[in-house]
Protein backbone atom coordinates (compact mmCIF):
# COMPACT_ATOMS: atom_id res chain seq x y z
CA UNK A 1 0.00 0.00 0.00
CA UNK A 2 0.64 3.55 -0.48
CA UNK A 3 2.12 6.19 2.23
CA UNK A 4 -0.63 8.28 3.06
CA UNK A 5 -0.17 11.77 2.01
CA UNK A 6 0.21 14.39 4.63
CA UNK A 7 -2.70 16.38 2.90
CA UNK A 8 -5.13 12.86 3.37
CA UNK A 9 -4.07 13.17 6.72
CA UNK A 10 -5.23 17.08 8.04
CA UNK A 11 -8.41 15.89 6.01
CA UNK A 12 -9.04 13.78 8.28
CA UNK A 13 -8.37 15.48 11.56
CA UNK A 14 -10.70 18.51 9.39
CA UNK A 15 -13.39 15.95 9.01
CA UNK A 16 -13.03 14.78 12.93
CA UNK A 17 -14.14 18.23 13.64
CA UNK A 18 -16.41 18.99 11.68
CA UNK A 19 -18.37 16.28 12.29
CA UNK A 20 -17.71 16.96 15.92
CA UNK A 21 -18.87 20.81 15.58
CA UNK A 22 -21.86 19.56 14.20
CA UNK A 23 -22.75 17.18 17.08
CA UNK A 24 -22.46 13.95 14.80
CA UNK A 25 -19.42 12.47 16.74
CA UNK A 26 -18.98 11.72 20.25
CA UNK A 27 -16.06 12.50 22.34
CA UNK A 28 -15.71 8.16 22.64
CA UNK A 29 -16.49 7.80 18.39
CA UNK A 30 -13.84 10.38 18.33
CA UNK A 31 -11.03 8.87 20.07
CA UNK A 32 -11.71 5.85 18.12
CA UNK A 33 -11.62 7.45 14.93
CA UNK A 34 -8.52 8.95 16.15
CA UNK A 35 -7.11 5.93 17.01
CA UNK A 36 -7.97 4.35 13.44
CA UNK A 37 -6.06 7.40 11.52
CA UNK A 38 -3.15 6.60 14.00
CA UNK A 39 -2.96 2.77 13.03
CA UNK A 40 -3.47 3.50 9.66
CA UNK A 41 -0.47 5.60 9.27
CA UNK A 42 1.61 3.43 11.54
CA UNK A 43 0.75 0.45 8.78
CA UNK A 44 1.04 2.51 5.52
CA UNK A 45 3.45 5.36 6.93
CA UNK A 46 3.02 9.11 6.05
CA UNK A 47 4.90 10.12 2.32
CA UNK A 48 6.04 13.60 4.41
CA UNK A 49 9.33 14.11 6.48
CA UNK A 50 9.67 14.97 9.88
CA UNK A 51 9.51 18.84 9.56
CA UNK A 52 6.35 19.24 7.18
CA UNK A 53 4.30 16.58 8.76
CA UNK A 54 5.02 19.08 12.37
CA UNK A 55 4.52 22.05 10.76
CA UNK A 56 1.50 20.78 9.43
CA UNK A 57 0.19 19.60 12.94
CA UNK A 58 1.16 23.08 14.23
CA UNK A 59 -1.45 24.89 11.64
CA UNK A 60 -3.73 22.23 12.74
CA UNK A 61 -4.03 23.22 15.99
CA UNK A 62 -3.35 27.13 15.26
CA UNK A 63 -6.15 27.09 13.01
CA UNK A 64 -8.02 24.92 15.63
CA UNK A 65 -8.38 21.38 13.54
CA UNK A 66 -7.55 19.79 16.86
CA UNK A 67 -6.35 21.23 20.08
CA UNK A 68 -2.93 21.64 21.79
CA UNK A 69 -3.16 18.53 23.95
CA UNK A 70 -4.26 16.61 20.63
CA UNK A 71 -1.89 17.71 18.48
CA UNK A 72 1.01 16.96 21.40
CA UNK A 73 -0.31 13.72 21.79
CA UNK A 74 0.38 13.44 17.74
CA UNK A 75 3.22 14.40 17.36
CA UNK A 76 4.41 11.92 20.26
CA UNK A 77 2.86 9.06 18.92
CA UNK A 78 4.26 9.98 15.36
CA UNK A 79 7.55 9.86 17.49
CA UNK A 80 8.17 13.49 15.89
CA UNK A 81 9.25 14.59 19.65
């Protein structure tokens, strides 16, 4: 399989809230989504180096995709730390 592309990926945290603003996810559908994006990328990899993928997850959370503690909790599972 393909790396997933950095650009798939902030779709998907987008999605996450926007289905979240709109009251369509749960906090506990959430996590497991989460969760599921994680594993994917850990099985396919991301096709983005160290620097854009944390830049990218730093205009996540400025433009408020996901928040501080999610993004943190990201970029330490992405081992970008």
């Amino acid at each position: 399989m393909a790396p997933i592309t950095l650009q798939r990926f902030v779709q998907e945290l987008e999605k996450l809230k926007q289905e979240t603003d709109a009251g369509t996810l749960q906090s506990q559908d959430y996590d497991g989504r989460l969760a599921r994006i994680l594993r994917e990328l850990r099985e396919r990899g991301l096709d983005a180096d160290r620097a854009a993928t944390t830049a990218a997850l730093a205009d996540a959370v400025k433009r408020g995709i996901i928040t501080a503690p999610v993004g943190a909790h990201l970029t330490a599972r992405l081992g970008l730390s």
